[in-house]
N, C-alpha and C. Protein backbone atom coordinates (compact mmCIF):
# COMPACT_ATOMS: atom_id res chain seq x y z
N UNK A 1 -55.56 123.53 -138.64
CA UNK A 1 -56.88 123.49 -139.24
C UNK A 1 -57.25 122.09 -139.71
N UNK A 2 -56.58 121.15 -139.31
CA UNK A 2 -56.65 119.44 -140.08
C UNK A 2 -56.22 118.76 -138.95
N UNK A 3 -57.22 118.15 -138.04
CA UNK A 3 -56.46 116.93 -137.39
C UNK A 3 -55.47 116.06 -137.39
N UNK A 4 -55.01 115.78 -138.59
CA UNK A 4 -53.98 114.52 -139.10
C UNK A 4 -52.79 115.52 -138.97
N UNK A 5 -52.60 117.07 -139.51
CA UNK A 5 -51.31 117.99 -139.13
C UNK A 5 -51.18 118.23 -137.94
N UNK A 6 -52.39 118.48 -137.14
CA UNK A 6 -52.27 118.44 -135.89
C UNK A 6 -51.38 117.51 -134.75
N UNK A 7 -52.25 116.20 -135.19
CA UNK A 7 -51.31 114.85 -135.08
C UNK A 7 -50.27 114.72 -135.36
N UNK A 8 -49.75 114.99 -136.38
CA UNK A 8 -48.43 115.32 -136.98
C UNK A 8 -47.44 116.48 -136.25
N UNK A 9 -47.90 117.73 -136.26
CA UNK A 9 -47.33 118.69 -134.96
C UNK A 9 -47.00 118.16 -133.54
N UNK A 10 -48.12 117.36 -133.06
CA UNK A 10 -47.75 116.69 -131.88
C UNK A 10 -46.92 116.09 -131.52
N UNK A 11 -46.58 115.00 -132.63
CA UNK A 11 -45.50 114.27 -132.75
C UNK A 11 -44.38 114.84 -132.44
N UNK A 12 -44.28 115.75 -133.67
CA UNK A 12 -42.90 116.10 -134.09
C UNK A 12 -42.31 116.94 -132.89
N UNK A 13 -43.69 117.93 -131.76
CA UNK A 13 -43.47 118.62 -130.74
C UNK A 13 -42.62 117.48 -129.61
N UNK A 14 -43.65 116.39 -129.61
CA UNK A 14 -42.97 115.63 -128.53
C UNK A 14 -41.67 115.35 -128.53
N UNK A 15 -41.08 114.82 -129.99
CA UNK A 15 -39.63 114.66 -130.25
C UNK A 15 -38.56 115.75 -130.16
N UNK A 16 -39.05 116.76 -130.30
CA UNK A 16 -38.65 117.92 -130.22
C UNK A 16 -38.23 118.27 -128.57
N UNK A 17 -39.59 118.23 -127.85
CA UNK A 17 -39.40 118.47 -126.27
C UNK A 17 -38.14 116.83 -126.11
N UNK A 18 -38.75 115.73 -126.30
CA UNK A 18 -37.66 114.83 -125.97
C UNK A 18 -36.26 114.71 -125.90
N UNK A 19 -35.64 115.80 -127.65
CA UNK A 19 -33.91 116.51 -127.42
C UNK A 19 -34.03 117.47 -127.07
N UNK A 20 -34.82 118.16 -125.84
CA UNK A 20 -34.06 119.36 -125.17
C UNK A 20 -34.67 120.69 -125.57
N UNK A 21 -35.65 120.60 -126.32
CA UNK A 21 -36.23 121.82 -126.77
C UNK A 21 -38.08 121.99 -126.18
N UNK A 22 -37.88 122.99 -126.17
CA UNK A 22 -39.12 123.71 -124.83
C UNK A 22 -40.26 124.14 -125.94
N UNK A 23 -41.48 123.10 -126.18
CA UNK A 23 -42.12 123.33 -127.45
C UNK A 23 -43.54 123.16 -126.34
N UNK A 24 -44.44 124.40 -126.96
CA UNK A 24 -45.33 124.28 -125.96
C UNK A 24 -46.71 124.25 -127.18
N UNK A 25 -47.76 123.74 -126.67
CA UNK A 25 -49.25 123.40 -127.23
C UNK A 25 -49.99 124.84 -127.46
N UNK A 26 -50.66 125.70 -128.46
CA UNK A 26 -50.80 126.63 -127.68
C UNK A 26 -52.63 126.74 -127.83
N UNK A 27 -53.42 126.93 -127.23
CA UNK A 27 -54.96 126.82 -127.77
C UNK A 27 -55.15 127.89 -128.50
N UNK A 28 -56.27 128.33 -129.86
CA UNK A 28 -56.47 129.03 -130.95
C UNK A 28 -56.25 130.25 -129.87
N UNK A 29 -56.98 130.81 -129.01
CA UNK A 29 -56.74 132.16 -128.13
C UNK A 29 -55.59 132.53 -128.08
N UNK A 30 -54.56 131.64 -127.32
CA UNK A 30 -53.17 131.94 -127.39
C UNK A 30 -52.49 132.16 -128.29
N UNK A 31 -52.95 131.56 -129.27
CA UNK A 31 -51.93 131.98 -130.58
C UNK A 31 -52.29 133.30 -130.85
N UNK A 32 -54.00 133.66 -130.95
CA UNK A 32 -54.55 134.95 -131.03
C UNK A 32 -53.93 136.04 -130.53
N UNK A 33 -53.40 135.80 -129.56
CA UNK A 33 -52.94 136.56 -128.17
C UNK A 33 -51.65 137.36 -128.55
N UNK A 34 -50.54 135.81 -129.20
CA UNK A 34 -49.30 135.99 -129.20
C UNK A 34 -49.03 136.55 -130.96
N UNK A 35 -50.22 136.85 -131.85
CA UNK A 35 -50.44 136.74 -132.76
C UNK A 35 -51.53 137.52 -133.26
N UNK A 36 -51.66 138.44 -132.69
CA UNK A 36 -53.28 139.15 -133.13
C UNK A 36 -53.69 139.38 -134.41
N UNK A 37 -52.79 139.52 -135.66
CA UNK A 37 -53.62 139.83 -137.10
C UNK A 37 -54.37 138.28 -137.14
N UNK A 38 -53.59 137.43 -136.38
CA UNK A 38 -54.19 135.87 -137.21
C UNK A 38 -55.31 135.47 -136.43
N UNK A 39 -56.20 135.37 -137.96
CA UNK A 39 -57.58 134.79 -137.84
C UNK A 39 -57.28 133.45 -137.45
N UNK A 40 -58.09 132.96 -136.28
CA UNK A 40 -57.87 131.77 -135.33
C UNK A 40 -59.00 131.18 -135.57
N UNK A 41 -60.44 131.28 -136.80
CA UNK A 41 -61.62 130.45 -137.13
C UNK A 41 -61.40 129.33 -136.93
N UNK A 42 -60.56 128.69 -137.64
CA UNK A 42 -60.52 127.20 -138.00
C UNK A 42 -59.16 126.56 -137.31
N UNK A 43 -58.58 127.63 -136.31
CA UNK A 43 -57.52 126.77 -135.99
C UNK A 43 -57.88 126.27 -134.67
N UNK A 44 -57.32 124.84 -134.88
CA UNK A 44 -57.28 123.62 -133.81
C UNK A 44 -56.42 123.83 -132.61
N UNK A 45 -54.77 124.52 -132.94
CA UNK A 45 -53.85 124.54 -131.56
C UNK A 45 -52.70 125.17 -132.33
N UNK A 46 -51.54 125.63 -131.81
CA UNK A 46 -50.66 126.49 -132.30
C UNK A 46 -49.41 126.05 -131.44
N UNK A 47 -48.02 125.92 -131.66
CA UNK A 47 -46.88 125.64 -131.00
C UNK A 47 -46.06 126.41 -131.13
N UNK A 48 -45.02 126.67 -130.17
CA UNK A 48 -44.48 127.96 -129.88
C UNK A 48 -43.36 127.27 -129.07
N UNK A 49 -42.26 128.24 -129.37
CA UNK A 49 -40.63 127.98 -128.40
C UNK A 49 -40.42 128.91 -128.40
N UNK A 50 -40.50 129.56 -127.23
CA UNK A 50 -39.87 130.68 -126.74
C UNK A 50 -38.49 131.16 -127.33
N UNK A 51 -37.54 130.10 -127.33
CA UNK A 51 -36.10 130.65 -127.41
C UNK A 51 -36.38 130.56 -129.50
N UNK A 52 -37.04 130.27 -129.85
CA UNK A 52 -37.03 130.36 -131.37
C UNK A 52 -36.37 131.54 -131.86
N UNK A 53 -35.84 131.52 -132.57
CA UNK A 53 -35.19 132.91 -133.22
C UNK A 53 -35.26 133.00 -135.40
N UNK A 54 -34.79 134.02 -135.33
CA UNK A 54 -35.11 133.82 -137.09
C UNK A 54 -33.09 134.77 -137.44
N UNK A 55 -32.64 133.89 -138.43
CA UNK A 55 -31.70 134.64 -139.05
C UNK A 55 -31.29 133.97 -140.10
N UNK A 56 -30.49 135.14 -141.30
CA UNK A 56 -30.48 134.93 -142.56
C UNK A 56 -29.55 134.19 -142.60
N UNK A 57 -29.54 132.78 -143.36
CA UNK A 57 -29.18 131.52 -143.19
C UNK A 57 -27.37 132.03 -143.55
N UNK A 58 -27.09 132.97 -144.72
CA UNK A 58 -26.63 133.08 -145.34
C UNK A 58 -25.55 133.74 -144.93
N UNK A 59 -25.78 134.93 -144.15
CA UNK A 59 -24.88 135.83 -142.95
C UNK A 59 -24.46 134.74 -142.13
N UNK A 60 -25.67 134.44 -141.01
CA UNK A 60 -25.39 133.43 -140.51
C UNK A 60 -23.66 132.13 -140.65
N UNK A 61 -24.12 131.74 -141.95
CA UNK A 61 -23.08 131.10 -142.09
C UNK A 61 -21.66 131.92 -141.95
N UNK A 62 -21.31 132.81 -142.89
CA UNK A 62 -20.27 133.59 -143.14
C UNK A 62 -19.89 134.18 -142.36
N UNK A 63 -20.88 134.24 -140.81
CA UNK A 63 -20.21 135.22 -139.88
C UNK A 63 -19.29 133.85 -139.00
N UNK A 64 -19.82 132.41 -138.98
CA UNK A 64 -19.14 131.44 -138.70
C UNK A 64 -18.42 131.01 -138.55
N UNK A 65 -18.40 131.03 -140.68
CA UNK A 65 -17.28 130.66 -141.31
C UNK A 65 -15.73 131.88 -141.05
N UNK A 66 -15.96 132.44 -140.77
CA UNK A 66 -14.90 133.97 -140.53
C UNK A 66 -14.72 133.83 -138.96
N UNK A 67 -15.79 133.48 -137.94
CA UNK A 67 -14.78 133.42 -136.64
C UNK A 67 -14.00 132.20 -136.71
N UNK A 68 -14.98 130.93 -137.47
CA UNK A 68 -13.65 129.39 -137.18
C UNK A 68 -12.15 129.55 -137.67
N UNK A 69 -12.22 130.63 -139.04
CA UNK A 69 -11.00 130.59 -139.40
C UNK A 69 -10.01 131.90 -138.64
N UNK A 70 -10.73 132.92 -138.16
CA UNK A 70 -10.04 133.73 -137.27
C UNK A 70 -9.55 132.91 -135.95
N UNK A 71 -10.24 132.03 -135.46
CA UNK A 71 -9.81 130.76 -134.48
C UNK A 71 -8.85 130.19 -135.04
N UNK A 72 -8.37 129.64 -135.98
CA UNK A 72 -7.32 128.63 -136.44
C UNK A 72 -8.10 127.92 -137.32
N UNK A 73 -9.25 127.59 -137.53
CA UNK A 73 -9.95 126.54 -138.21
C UNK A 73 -9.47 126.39 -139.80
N UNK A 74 -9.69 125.52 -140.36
CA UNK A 74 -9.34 125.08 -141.68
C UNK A 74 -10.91 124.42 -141.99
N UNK A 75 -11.16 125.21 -143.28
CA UNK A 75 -12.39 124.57 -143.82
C UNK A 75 -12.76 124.03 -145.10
N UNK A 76 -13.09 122.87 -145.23
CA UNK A 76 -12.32 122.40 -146.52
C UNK A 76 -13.99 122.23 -147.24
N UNK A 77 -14.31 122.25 -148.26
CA UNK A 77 -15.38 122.31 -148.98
C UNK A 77 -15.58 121.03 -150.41
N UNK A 78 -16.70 121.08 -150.32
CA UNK A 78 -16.50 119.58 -151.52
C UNK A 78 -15.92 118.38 -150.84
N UNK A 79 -16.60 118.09 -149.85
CA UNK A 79 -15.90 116.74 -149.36
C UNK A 79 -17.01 115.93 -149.04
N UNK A 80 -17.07 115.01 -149.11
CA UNK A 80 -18.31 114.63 -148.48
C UNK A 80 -17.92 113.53 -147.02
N UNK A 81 -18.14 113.76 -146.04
CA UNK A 81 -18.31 113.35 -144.99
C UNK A 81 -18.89 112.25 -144.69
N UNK A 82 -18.29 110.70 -144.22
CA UNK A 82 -18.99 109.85 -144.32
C UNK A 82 -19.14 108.90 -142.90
N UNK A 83 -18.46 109.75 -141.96
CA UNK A 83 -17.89 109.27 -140.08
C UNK A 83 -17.42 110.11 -139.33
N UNK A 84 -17.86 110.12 -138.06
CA UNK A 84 -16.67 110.78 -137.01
C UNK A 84 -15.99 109.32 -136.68
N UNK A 85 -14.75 109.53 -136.19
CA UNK A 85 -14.25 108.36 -135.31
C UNK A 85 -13.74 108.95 -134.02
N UNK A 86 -13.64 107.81 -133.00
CA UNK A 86 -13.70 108.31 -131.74
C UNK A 86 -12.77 107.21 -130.84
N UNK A 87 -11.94 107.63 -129.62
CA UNK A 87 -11.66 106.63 -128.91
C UNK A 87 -12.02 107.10 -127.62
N UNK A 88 -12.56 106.09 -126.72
CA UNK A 88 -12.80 106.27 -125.64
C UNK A 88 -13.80 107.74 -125.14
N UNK A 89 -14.72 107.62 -125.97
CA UNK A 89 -16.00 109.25 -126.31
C UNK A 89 -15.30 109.97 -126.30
N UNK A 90 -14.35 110.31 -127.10
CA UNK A 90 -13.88 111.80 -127.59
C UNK A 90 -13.70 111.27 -129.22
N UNK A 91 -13.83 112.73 -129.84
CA UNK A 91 -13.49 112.71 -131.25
C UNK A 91 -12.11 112.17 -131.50
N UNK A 92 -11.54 111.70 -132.41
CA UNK A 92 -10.14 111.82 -132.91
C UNK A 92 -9.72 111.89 -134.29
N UNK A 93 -11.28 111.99 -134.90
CA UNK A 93 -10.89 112.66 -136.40
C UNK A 93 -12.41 112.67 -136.96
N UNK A 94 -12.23 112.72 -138.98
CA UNK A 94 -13.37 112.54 -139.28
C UNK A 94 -13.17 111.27 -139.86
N UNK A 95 -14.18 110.51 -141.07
CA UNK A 95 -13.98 109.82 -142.31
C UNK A 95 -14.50 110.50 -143.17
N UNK A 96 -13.48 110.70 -144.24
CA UNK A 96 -14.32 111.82 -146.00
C UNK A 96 -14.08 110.54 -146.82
N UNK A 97 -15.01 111.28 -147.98
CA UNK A 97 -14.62 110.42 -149.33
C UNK A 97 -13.67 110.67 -149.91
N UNK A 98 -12.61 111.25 -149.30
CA UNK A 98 -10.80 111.49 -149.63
C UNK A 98 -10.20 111.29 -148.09
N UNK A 99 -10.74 110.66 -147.64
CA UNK A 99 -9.70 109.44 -146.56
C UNK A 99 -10.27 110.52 -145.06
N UNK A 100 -9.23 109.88 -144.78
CA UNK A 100 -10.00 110.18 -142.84
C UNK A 100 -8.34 111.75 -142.39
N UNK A 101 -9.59 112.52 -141.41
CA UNK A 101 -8.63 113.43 -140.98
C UNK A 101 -8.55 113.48 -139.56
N UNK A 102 -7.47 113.60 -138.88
CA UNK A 102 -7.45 113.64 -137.29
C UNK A 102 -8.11 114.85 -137.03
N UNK A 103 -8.07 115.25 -135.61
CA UNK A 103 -9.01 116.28 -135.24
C UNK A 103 -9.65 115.96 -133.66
N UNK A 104 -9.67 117.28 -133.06
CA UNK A 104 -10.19 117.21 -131.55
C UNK A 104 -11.07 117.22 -131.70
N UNK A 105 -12.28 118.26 -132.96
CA UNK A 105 -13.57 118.73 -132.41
C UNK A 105 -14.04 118.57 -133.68
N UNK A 106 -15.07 118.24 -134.06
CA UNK A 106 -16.06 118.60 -135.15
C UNK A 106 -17.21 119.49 -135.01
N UNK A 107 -17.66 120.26 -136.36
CA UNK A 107 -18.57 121.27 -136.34
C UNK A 107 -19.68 120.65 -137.13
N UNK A 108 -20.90 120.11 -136.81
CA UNK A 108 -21.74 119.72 -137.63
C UNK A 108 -22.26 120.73 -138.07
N UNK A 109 -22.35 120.98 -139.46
CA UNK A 109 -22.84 122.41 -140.16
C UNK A 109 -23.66 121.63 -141.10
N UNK A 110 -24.17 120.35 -141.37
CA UNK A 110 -24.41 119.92 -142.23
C UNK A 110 -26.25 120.52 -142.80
N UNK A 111 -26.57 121.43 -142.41
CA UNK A 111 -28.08 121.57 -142.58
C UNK A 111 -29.09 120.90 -142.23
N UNK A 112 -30.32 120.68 -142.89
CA UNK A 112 -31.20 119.57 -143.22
C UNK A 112 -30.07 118.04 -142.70
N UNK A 113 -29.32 117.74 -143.28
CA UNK A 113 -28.64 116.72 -142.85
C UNK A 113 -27.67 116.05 -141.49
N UNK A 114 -28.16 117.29 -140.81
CA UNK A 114 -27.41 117.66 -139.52
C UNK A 114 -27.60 116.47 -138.88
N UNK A 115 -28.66 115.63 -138.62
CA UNK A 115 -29.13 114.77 -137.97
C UNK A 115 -29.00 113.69 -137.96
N UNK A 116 -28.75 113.55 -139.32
CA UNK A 116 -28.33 111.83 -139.98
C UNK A 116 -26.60 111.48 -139.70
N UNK A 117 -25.97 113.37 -140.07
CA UNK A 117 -24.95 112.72 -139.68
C UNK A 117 -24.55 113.06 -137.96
N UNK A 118 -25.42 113.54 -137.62
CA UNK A 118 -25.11 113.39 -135.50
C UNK A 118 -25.32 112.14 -135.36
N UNK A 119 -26.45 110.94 -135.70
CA UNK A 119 -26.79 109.99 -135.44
C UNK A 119 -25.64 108.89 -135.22
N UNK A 120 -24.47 109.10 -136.29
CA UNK A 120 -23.84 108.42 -136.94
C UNK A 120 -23.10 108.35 -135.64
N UNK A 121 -22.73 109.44 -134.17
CA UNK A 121 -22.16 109.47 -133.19
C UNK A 121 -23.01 109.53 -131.97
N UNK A 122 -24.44 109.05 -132.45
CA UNK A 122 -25.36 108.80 -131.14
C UNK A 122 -25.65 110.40 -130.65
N UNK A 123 -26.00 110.90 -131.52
CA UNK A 123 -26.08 112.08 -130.50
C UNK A 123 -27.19 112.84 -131.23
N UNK A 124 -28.29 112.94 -130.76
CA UNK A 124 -29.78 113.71 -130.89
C UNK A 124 -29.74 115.26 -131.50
N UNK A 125 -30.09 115.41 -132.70
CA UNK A 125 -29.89 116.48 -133.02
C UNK A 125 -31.61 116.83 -133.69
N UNK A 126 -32.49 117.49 -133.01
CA UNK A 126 -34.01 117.86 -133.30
C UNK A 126 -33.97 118.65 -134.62
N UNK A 127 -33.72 118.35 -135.39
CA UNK A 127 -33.57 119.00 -136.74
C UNK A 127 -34.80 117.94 -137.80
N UNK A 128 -35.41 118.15 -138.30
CA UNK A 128 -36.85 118.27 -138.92
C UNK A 128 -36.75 119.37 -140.26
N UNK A 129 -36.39 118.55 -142.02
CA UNK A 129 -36.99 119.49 -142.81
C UNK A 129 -38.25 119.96 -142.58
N UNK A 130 -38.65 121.22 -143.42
CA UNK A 130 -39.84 121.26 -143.25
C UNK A 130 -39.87 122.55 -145.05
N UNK A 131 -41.72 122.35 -144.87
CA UNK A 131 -41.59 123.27 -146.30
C UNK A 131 -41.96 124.88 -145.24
N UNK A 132 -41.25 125.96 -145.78
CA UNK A 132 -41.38 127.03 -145.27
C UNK A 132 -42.34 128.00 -146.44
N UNK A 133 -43.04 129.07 -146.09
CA UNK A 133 -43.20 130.25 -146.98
C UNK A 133 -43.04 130.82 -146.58
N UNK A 134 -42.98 132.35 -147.03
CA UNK A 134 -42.55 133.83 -146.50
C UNK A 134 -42.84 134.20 -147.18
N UNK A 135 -43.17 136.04 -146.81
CA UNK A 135 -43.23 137.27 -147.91
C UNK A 135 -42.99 138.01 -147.50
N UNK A 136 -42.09 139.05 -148.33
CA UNK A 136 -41.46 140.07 -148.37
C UNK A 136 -42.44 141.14 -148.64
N UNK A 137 -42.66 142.35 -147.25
CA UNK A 137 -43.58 143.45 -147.23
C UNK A 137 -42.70 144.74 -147.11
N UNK A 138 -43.43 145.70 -147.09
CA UNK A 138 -42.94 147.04 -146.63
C UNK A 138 -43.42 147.10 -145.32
N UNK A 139 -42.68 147.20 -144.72
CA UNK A 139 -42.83 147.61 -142.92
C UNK A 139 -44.73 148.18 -142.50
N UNK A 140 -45.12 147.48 -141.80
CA UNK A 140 -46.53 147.35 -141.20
C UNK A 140 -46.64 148.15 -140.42
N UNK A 141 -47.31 149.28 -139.92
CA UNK A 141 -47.67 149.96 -138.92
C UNK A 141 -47.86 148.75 -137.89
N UNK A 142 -48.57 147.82 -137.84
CA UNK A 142 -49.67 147.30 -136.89
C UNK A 142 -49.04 146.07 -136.63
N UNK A 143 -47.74 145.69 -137.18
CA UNK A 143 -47.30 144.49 -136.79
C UNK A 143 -45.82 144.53 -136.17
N UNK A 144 -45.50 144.17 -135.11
CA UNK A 144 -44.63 144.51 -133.97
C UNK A 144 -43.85 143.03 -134.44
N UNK A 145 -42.30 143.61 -135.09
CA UNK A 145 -41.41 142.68 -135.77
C UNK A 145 -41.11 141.75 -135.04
N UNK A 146 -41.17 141.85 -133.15
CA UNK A 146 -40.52 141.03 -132.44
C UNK A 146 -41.63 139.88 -132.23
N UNK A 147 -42.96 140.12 -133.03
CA UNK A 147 -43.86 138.85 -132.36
C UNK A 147 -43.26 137.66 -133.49
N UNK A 148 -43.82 136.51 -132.90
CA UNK A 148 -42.87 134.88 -132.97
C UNK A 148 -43.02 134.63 -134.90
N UNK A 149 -42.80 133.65 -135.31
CA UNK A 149 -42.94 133.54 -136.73
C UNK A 149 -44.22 132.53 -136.60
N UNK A 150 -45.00 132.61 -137.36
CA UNK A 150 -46.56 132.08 -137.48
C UNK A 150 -46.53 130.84 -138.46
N UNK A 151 -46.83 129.07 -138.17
CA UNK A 151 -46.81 128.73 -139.52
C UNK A 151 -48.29 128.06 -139.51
């Protein structure tokens, strides 16, 4: 509904399509389309990724955290992470602020911060804070749970 967010969406779409992610333009109809309660008056364009998905950050993690360590994994908490090191492009450990650990593979789990620290090993990670809202309803006759999340 604001040119300058618009501009701003664009951007962030292009960088987005640039690491690997399938972010498409969508005109006010289409969103209408893919989106029918939403009033499309004032909207300018709408973006959409198919493979988008939604899950509770929180499960999510813990179902993770429970296969790495059913794998063998060791997960150490309160550390703060400050390097991968590498010889010849493979991992061969990390650097913490309690000294450096060997290691084949790293798991970037870092959130919001995922990106700053991929960077740190050249490697593109499309991760973008952003401010979210939501609300919690009682189940809608008229709204079909599987359509996309609207922002």
């Amino acid at each position: 509904t604001d040119e300058g967010y618009l501009e701003e969406y664009r951007r962030v779409a292009a960088f987005n399509r640039k690491c690997g992610v399938d972010v498409h333009e969508l005109s006010p109809s289409e969103v209408a389309d893919r989106f029918p309660l939403c009033n499309v008056d004032d909207v300018l364009a709408g973006f959409f990724v198919e493979d988008d998905g939604r899950v509770n950050p929180v499960d999510a993690t813990a179902a993770l955290a429970r296969g790495a360590r059913n794998g063998g994994a060791t997960i150490v908490e309160g550390v703060s992470l400050t390097g991968v090191t590498a010889t010849n492009g493979r991992v061969t450990g990390v650097r913490t602020d309690r000294g450096d650990v060997a290691c084949e593979y790293v798991v970037n789990a870092c959130g919001m911060w995922a990106r700053q620290l991929a960077e740190l090993s050249g490697v593109c990670v499309p991760n973008q804070a952003a401010e979210h809202y939501y609300l919690l309803t009682e189940p809608m006759a008229q709204v079909d749970p599987r359509w996309p999340v609207v922002e």
